[in-house]
Protein backbone atom coordinates (compact mmCIF):
# COMPACT_ATOMS: atom_id res chain seq x y z
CA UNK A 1 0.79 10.75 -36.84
CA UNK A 2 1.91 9.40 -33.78
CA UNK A 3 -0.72 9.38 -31.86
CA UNK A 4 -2.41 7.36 -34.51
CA UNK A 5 -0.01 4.73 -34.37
CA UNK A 6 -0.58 4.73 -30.71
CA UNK A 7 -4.35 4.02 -30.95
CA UNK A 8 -3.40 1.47 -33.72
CA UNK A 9 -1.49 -0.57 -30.73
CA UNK A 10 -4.20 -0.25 -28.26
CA UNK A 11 -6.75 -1.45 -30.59
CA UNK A 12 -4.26 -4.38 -31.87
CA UNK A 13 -2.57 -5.49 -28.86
CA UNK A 14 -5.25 -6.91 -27.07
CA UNK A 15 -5.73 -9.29 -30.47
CA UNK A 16 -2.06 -10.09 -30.65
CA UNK A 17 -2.19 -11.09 -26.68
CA UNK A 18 -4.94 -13.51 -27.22
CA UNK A 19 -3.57 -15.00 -30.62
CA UNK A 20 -0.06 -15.68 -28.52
CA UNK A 21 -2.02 -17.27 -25.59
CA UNK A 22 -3.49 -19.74 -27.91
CA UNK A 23 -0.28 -20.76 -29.12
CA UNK A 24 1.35 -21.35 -25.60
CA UNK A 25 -1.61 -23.24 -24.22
CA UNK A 26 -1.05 -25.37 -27.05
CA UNK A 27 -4.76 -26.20 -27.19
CA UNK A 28 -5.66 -28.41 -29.97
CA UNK A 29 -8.32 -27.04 -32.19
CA UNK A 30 -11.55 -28.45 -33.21
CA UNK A 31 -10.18 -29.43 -36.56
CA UNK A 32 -7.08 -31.11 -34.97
CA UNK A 33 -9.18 -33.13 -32.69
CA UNK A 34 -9.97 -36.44 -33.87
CA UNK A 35 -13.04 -38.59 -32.66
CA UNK A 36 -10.57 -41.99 -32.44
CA UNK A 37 -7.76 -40.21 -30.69
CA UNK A 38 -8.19 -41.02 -27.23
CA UNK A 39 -7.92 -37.87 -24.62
CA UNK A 40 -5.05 -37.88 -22.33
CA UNK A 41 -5.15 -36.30 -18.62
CA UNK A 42 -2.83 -33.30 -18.78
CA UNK A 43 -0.05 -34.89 -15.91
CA UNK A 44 1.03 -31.38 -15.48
CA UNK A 45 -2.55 -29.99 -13.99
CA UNK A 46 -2.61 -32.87 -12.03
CA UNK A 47 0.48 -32.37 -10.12
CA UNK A 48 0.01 -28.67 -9.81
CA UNK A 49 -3.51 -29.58 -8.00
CA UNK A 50 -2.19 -32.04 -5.78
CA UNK A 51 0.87 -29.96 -5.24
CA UNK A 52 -1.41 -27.06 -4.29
CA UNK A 53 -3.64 -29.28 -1.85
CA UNK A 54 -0.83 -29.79 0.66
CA UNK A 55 0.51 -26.42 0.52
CA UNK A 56 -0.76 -24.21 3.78
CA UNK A 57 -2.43 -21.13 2.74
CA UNK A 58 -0.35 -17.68 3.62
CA UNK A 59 -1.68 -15.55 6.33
CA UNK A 60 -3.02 -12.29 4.91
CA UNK A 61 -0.87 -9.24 6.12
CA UNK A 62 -2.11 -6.95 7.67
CA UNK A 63 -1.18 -3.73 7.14
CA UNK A 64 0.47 -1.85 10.91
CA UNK A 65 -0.96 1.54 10.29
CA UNK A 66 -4.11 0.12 10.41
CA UNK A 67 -3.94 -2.18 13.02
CA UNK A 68 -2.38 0.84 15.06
CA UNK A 69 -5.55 2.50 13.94
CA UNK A 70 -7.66 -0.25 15.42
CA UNK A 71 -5.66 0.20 18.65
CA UNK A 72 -7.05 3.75 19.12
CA UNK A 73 -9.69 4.53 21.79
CA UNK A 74 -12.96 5.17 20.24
CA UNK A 75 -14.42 6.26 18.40
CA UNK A 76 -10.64 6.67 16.46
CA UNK A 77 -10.22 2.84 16.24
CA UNK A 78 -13.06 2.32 13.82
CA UNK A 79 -11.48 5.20 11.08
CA UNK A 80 -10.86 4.20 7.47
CA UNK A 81 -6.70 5.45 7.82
CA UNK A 82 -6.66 5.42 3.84
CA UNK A 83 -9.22 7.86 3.75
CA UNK A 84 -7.81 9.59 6.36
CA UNK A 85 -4.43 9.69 4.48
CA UNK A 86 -5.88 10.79 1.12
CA UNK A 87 -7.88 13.74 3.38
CA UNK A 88 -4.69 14.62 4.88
CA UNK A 89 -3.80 15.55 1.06
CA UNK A 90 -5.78 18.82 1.78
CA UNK A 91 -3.45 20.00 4.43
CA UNK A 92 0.20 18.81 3.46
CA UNK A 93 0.00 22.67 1.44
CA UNK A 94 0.54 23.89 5.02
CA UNK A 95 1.67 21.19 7.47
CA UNK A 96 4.51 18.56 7.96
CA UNK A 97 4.46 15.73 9.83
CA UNK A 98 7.93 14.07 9.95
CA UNK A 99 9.61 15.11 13.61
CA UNK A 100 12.32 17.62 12.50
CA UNK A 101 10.86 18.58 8.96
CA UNK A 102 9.84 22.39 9.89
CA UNK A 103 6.97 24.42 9.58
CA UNK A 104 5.04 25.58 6.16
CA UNK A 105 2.60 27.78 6.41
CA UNK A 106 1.50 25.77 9.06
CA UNK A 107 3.31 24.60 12.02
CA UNK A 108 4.56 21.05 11.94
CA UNK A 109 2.22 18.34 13.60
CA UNK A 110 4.44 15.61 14.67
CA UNK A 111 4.06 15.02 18.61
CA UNK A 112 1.00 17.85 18.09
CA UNK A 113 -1.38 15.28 21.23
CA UNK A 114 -0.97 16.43 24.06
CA UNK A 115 1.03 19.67 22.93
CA UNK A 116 -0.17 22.99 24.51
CA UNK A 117 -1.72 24.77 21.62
CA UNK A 118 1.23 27.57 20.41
CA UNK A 119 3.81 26.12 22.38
CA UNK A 120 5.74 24.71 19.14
CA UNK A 121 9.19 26.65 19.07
CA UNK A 122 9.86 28.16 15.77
CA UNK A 123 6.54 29.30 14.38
CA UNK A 124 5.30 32.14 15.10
CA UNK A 125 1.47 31.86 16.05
CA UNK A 126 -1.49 34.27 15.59
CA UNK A 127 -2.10 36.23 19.20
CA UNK A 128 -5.72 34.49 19.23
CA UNK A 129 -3.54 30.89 19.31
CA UNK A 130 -0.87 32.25 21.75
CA UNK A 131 -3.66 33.57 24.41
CA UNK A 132 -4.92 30.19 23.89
CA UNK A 133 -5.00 27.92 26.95
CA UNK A 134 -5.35 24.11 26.13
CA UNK A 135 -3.74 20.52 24.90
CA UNK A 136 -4.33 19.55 22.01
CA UNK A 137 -6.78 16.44 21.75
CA UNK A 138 -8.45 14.41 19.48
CA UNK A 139 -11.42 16.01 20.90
CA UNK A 140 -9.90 19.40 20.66
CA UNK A 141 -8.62 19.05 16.83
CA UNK A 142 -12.03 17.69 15.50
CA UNK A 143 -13.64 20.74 17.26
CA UNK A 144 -11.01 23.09 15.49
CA UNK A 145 -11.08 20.85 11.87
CA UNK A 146 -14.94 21.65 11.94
CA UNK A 147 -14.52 25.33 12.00
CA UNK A 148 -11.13 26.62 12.42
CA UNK A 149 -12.50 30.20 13.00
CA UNK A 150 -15.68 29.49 15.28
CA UNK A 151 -13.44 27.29 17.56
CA UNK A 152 -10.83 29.75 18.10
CA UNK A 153 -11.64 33.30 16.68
CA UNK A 154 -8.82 35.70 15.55
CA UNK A 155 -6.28 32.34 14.30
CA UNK A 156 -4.95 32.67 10.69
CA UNK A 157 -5.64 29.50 9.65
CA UNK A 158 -7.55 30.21 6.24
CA UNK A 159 -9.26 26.77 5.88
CA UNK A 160 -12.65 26.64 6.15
CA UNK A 161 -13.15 23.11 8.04
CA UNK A 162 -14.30 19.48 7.54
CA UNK A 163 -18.39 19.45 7.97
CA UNK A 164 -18.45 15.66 7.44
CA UNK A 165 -17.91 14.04 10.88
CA UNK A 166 -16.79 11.08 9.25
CA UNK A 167 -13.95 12.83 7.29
CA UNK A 168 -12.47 14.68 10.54
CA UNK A 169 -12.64 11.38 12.56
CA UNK A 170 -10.68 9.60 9.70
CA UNK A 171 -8.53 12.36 9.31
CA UNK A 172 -7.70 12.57 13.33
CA UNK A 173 -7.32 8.88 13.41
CA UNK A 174 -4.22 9.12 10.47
CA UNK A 175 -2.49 12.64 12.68
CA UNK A 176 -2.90 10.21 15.84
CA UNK A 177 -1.20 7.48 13.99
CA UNK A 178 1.38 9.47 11.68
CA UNK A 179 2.31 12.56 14.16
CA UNK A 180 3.49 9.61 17.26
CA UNK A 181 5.65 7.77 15.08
């Protein structure tokens, strides 16, 4: 029964909105209009418009994640960091990024640029990632988030990759911007 009475209010509200508008706006109808009545500028609208004319228009804001974004070298600075945020949803399962927060499944990624690859104290690494002998790197990570296990065979890492170039580059672009904070 309840439910019902919910659908009753989503089918009625929208009616009850309008009828109250019509009210407020106080917006004579056609039968309350007279032909001899003369019609009378509404002083209010005109004060609001003139008041509005000399106002200066805000500056948009911009939001600093993506304007950091837009400060990375390329091809980085051209990422979407929203998408890159919502396709950072697929690793948070198994990765932190706050400095301090501690490892999942995962190690943590803060600072991860310019890291030597297993060198994060501890978490303990697959042998395949501790015999491993490199920074990481934009370049590097969009290598490894392509194909985890053709990059560097013998790591645990159980995710299969990003294909999409697209996705990775957002993706790295967001780690670059959220791991240096």
């Amino acid at each position: 029964m309840l439910k019902h009475q919910h659908w009753a209010l989503a089918i009625l509200m929208p009616a009850l909105l309008i009828a109250c508008e019509d009210k407020q706006t106080n917006t004579p109808s056609s039968s309350e209009t007279s032909a001899s009545a003369p019609v009378q500028p509404d002083s209010t609208q005109s004060t609001a418009n003139s008041a509005s004319t000399t106002e200066t228009p805000e500056e948009p804001s911009i939001d600093p994640n993506i304007a950091l974004v837009e400060a990375l070298p390329a091809p980085y600075n051209t990422a979407n960091y929203d998408k890159g945020r919502r396709q950072y949803s697929t690793c948070r399962s198994c990765h932190l990024l706050a400095e301090g927060a501690g490892h999942r499944v995962g190690p943590n990624l803060h600072g991860m640029f310019g890291r030597k690859i297993g060198a994060l104290e501890g978490f303990k690494y697959s042998k395949a990632v501790q015999e491993a002998d490199f920074e990481w790197t934009p370049e590097k990570l969009d290598a490894w988030l392509a194909s985890p296990r053709k990059f560097l065979p013998g790591n645990r890492m159980t995710f299969a990759g990003i294909s999409n170039e697209t996705q990775r580059r957002n993706l790295i672009a967001y780690l670059m911007v959220e791991t240096d904070k």
